[in-house]
C-alpha atoms as a PDB file:
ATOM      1  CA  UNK A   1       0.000   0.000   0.000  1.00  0.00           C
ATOM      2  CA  UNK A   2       1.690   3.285  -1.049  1.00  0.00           C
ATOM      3  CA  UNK A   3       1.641   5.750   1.917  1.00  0.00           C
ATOM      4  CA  UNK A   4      -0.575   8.765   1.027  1.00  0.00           C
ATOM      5  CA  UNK A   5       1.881  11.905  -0.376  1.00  0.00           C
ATOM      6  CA  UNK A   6       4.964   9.759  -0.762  1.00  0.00           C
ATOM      7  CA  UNK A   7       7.715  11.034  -3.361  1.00  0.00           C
ATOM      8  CA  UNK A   8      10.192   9.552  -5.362  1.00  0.00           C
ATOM      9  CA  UNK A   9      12.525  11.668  -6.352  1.00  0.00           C
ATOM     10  CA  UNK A  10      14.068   9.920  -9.703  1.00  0.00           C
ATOM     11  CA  UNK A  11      17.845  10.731 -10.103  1.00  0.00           C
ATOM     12  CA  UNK A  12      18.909   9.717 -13.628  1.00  0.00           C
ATOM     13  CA  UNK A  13      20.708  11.321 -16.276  1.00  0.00           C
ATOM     14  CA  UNK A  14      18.953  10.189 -19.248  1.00  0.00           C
ATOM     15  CA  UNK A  15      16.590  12.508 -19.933  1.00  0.00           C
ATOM     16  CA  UNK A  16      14.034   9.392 -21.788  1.00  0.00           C
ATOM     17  CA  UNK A  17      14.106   7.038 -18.960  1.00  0.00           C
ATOM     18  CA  UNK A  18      13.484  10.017 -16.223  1.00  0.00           C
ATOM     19  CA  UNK A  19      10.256  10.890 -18.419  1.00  0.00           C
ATOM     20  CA  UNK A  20       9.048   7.674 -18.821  1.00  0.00           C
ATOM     21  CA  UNK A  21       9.999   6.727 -15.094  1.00  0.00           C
ATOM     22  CA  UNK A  22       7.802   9.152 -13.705  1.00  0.00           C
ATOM     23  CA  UNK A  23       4.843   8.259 -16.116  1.00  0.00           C
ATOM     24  CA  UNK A  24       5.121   5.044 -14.169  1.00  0.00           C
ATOM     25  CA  UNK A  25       5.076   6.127 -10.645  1.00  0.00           C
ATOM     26  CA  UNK A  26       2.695   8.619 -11.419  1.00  0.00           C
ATOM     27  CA  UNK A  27       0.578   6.116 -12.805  1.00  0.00           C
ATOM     28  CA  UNK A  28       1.005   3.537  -9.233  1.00  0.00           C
ATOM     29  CA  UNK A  29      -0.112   7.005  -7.318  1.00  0.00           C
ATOM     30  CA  UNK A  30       3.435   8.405  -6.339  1.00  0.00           C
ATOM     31  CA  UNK A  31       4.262  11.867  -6.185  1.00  0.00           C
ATOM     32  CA  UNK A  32       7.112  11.935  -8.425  1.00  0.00           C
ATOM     33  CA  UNK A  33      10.173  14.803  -9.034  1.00  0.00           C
ATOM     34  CA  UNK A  34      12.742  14.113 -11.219  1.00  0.00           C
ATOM     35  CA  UNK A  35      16.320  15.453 -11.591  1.00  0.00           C
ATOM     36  CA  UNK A  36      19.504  15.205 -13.976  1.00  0.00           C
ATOM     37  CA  UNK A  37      22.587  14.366 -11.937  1.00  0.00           C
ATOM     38  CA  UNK A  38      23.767  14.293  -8.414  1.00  0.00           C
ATOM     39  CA  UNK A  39      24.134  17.689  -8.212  1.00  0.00           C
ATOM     40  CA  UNK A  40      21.106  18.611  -8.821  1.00  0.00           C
ATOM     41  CA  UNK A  41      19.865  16.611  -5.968  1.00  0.00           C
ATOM     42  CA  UNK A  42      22.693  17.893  -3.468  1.00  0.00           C
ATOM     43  CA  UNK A  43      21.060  21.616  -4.382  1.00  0.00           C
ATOM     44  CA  UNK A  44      17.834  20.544  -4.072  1.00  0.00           C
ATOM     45  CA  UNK A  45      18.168  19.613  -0.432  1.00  0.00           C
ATOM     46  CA  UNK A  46      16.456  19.430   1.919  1.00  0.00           C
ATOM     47  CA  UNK A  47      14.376  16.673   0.783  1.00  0.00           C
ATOM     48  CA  UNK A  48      10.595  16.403   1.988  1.00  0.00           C
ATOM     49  CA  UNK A  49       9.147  13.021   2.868  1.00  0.00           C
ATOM     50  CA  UNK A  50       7.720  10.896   3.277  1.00  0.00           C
ATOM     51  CA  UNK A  51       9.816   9.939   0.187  1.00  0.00           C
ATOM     52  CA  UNK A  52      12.893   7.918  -0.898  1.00  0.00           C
ATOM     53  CA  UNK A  53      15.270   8.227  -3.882  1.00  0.00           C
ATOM     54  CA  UNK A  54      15.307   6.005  -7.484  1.00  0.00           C
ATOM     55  CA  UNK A  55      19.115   6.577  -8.333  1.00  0.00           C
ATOM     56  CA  UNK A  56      20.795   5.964 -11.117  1.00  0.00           C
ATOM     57  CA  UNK A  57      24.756   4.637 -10.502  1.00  0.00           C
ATOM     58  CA  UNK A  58      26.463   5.647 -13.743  1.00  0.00           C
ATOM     59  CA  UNK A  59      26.188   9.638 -14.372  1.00  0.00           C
ATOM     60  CA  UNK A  60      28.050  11.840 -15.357  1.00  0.00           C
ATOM     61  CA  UNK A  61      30.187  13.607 -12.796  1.00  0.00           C
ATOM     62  CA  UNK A  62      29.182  12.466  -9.560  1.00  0.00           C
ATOM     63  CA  UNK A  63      28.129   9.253  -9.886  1.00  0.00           C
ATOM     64  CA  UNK A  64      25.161   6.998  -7.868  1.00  0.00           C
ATOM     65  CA  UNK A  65      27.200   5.180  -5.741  1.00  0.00           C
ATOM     66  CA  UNK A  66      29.127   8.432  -4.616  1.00  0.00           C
ATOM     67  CA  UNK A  67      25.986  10.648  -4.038  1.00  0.00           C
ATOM     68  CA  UNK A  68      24.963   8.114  -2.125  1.00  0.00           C
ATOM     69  CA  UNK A  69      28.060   8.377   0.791  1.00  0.00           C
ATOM     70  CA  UNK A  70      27.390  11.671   0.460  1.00  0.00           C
ATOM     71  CA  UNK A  71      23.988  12.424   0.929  1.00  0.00           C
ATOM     72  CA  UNK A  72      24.414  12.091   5.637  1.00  0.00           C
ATOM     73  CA  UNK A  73      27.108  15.050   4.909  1.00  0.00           C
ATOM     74  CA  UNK A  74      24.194  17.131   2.868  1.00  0.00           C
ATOM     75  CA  UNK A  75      21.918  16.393   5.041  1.00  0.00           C
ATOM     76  CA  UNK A  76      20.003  14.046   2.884  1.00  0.00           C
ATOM     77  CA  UNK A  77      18.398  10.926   5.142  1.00  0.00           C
ATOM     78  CA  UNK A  78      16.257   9.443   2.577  1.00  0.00           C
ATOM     79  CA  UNK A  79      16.314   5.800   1.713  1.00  0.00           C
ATOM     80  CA  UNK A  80      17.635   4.800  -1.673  1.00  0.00           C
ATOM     81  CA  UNK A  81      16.242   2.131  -4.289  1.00  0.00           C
ATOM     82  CA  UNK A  82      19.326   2.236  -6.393  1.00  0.00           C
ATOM     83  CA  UNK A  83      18.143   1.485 -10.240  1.00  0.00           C
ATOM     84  CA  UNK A  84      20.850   0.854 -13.112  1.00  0.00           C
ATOM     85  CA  UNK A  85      21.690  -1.011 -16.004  1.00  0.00           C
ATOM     86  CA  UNK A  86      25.009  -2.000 -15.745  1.00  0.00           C
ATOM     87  CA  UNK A  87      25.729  -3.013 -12.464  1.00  0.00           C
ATOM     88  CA  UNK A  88      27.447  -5.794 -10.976  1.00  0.00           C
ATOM     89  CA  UNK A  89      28.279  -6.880  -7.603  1.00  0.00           C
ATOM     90  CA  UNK A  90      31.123  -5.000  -6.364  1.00  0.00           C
ATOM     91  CA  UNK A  91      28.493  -2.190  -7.004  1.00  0.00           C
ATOM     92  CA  UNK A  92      25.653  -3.878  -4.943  1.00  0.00           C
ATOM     93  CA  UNK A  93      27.920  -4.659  -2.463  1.00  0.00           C
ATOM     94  CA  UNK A  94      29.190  -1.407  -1.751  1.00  0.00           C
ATOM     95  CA  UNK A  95      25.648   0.169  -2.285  1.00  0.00           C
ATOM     96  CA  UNK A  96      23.914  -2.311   0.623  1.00  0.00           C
ATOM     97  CA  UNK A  97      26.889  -1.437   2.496  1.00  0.00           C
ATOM     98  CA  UNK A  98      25.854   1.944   2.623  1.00  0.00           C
ATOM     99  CA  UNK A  99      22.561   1.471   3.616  1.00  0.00           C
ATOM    100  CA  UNK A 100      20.918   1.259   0.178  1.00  0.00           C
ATOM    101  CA  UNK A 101      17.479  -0.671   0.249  1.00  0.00           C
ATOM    102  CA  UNK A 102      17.511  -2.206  -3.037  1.00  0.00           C
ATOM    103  CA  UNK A 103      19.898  -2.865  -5.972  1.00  0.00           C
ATOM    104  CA  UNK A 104      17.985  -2.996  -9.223  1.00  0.00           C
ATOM    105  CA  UNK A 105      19.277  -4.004 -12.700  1.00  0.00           C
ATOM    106  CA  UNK A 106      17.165  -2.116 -15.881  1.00  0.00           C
ATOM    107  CA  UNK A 107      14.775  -3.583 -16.833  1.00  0.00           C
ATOM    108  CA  UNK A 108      12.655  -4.507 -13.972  1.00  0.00           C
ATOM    109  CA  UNK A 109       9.668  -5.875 -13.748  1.00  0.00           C
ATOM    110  CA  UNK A 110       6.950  -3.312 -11.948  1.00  0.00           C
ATOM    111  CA  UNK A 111       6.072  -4.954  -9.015  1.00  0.00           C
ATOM    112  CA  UNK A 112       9.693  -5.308  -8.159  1.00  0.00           C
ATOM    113  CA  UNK A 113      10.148  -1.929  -8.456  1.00  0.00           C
ATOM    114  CA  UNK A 114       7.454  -0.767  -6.545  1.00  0.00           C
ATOM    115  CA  UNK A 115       8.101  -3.375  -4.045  1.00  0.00           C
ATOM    116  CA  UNK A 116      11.370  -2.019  -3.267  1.00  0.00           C
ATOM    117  CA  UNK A 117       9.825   1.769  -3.545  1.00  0.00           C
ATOM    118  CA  UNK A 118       6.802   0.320  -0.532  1.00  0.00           C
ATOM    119  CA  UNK A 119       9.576  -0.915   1.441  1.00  0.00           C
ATOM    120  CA  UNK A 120      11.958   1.951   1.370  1.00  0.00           C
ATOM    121  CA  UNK A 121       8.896   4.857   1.988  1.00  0.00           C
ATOM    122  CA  UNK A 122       8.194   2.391   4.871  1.00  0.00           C
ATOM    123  CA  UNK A 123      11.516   2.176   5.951  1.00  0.00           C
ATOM    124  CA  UNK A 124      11.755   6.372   6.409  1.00  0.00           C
ATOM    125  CA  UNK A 125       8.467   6.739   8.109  1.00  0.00           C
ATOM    126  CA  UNK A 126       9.763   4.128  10.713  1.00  0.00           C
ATOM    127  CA  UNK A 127      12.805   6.116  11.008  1.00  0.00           C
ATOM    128  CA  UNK A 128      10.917   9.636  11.119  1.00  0.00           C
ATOM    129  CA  UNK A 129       8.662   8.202  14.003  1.00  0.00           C
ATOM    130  CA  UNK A 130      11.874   7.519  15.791  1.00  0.00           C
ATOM    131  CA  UNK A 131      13.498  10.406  15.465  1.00  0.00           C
ATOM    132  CA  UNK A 132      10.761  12.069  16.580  1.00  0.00           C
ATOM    133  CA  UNK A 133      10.290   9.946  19.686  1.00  0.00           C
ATOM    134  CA  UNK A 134      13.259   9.986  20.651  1.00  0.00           C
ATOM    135  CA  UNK A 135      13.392  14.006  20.227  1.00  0.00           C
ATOM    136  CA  UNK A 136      10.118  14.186  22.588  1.00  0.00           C
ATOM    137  CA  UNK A 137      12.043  11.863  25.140  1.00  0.00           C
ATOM    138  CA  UNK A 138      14.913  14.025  25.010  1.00  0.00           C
ATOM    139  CA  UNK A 139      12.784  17.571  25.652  1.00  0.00           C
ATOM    140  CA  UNK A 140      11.274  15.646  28.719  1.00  0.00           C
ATOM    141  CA  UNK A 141      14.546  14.618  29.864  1.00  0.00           C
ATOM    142  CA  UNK A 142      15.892  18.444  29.625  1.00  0.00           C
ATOM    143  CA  UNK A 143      13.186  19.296  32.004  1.00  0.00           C
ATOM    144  CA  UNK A 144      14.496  17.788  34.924  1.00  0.00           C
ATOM    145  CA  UNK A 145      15.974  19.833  37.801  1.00  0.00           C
ATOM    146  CA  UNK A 146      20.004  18.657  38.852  1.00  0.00           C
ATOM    147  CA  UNK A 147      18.265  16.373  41.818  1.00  0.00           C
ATOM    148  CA  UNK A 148      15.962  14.743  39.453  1.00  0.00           C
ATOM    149  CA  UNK A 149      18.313  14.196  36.957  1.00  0.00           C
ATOM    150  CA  UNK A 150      20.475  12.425  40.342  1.00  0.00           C
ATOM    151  CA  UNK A 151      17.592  10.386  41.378  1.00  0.00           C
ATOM    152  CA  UNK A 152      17.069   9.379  37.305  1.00  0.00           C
ATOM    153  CA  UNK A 153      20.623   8.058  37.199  1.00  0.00           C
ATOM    154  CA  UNK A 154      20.228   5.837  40.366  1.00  0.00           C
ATOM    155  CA  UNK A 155      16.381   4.822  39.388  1.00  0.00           C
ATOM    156  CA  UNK A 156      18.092   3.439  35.955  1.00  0.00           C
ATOM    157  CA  UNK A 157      20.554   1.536  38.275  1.00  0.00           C
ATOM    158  CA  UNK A 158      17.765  -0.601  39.926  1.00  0.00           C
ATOM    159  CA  UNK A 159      18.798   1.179  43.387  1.00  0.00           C
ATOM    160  CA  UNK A 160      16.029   1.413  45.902  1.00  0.00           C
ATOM    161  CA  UNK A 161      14.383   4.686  47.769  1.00  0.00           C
ATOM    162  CA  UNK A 162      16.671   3.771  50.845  1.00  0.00           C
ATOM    163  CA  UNK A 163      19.729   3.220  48.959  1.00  0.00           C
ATOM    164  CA  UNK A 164      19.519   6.759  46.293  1.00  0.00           C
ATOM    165  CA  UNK A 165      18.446   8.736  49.782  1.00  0.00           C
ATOM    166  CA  UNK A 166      21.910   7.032  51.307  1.00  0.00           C
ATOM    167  CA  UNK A 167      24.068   8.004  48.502  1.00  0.00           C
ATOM    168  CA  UNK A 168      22.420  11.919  48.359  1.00  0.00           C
ATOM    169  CA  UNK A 169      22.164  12.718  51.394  1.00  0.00           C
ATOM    170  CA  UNK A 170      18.663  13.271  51.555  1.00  0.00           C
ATOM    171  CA  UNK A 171      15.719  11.647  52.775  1.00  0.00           C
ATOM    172  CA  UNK A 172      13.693   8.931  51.498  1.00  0.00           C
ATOM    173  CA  UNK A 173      10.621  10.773  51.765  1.00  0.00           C
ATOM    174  CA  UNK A 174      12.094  13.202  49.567  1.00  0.00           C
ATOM    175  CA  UNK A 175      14.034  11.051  47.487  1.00  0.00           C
ATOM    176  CA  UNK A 176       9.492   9.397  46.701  1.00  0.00           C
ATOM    177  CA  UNK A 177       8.735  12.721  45.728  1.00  0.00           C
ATOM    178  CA  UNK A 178      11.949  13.430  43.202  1.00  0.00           C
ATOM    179  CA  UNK A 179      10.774  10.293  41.306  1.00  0.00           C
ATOM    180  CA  UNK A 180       7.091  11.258  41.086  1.00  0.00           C
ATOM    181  CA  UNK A 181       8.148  14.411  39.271  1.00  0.00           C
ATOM    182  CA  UNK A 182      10.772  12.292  36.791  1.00  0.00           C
ATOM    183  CA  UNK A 183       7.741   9.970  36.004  1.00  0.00           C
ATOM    184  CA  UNK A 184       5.320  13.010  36.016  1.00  0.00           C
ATOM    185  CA  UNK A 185       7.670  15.097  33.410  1.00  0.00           C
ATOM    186  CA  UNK A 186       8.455  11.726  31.990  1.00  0.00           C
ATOM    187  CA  UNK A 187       4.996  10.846  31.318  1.00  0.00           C
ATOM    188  CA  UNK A 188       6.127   7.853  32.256  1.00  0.00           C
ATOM    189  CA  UNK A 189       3.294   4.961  34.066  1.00  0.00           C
ATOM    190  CA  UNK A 190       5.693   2.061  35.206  1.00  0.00           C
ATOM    191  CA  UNK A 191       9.840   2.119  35.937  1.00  0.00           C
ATOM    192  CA  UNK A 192      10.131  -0.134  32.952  1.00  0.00           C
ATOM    193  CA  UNK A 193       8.342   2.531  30.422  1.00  0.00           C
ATOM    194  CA  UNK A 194      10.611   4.511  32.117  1.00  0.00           C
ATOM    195  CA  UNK A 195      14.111   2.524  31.653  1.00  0.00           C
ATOM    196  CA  UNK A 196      12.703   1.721  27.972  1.00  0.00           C
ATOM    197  CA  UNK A 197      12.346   5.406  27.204  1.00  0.00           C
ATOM    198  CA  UNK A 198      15.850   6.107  28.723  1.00  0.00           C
ATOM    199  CA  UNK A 199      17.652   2.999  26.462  1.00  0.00           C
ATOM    200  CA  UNK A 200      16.071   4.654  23.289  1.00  0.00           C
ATOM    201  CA  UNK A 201      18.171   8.012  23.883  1.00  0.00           C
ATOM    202  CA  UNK A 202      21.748   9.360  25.120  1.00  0.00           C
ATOM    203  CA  UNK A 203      21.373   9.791  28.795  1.00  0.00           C
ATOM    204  CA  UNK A 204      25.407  10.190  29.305  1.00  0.00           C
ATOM    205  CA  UNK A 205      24.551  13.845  30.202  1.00  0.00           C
ATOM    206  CA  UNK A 206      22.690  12.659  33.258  1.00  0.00           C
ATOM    207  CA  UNK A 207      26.102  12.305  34.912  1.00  0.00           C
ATOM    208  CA  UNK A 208      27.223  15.046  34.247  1.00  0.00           C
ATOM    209  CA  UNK A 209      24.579  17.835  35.258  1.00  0.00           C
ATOM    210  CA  UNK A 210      25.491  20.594  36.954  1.00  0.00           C
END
């Protein structure tokens, strides 16, 4: 099922296979946009989604396999279905290497194509959702005072009430009522939804607040 406003955004230099490209994803219900080289897609950044990349590996210039390694350094995080016809497998190889979800030889049949397409929109949705849970995890996390932050570090440890009050200095009593306001500004229910949300993100900086 193709996930309502997707793109493809078809990188090929031959100007007759970009037009007749995009007739065909227009046609499966893709938003399509195409461009000549790697260049062109480097200056076209940033790159919308949800959407992935069809990209061509010989070009001149630039070529596929090198846009691809560096698309992180542009700022480029979408998926790539990489679609050629000469490849081999020193190019697949290096290609999967990088990440790439597919390595298709012209001509392919349709539903391999779009398969490929499916699964590499799916792939940066997935990865958007993360992103932006682990974003929302992080803005809670900045939210906590010094002592919560203290009490979060020792929680994470498995220590008990008695044993973080012991090691702070401070009372149990008060030690129950710094964890009620991490799970409060956590939004947190249960210690484990709490330790999950903390192993999805960096929490070195716990240690180290001031």
């Amino acid at each position: 099922m193709i996930p309502n406003g997707a793109t493809i955004y078809v990188v090929d230099d031959d100007e007759a296979v970009r037009r007749s490209l995009s007739r065909l994803l227009r046609s499966a219900g893709w938003n399509v946009e195409a461009l000549a080289s790697a260049s062109e897609l480097l200056e076209r950044a940033p790159l919308t989604g949800p959407a992935c990349i069809l990209l061509d590996v010989q070009m001149p210039g630039m070529n596929g396999l090198e846009l691809h390694e560096r698309m992180s350094e542009a700022g480029i995080s979408l998926p790539v279905v990489f679609l050629t016809g000469r490849g081999d497998i020193p190019m697949s190889v290096r290609a999967m290497k990088h990440g790439a979800v597919d390595f298709l030889v012209k001509p392919v049949e349709e539903d391999i194509l779009f398969q490929a397409l499916e699964q590499a929109i799916k792939r940066h949705l997935a990865e958007v959702a993360t992103r932006c849970n682990r974003d929302c995890i992080t803005s809670r996390l900045a939210l906590l005072s010094q002592r919560e932050r203290q009490v979060l570090e020792q929680v994470l440890q498995g220590r008990l009430n008695k044993q973080i009050a012991f090691d702070l200095g401070i009372a149990e009593k008060t030690v129950k009522v710094h964890r009620g306001r991490v799970m409060e500004k956590m939004e947190a229910h249960t210690i484990a939804e709490l330790v999950h949300m903390c192993d999805s993100v960096d929490t070195e900086f716990l240690t180290h607040a001031e």
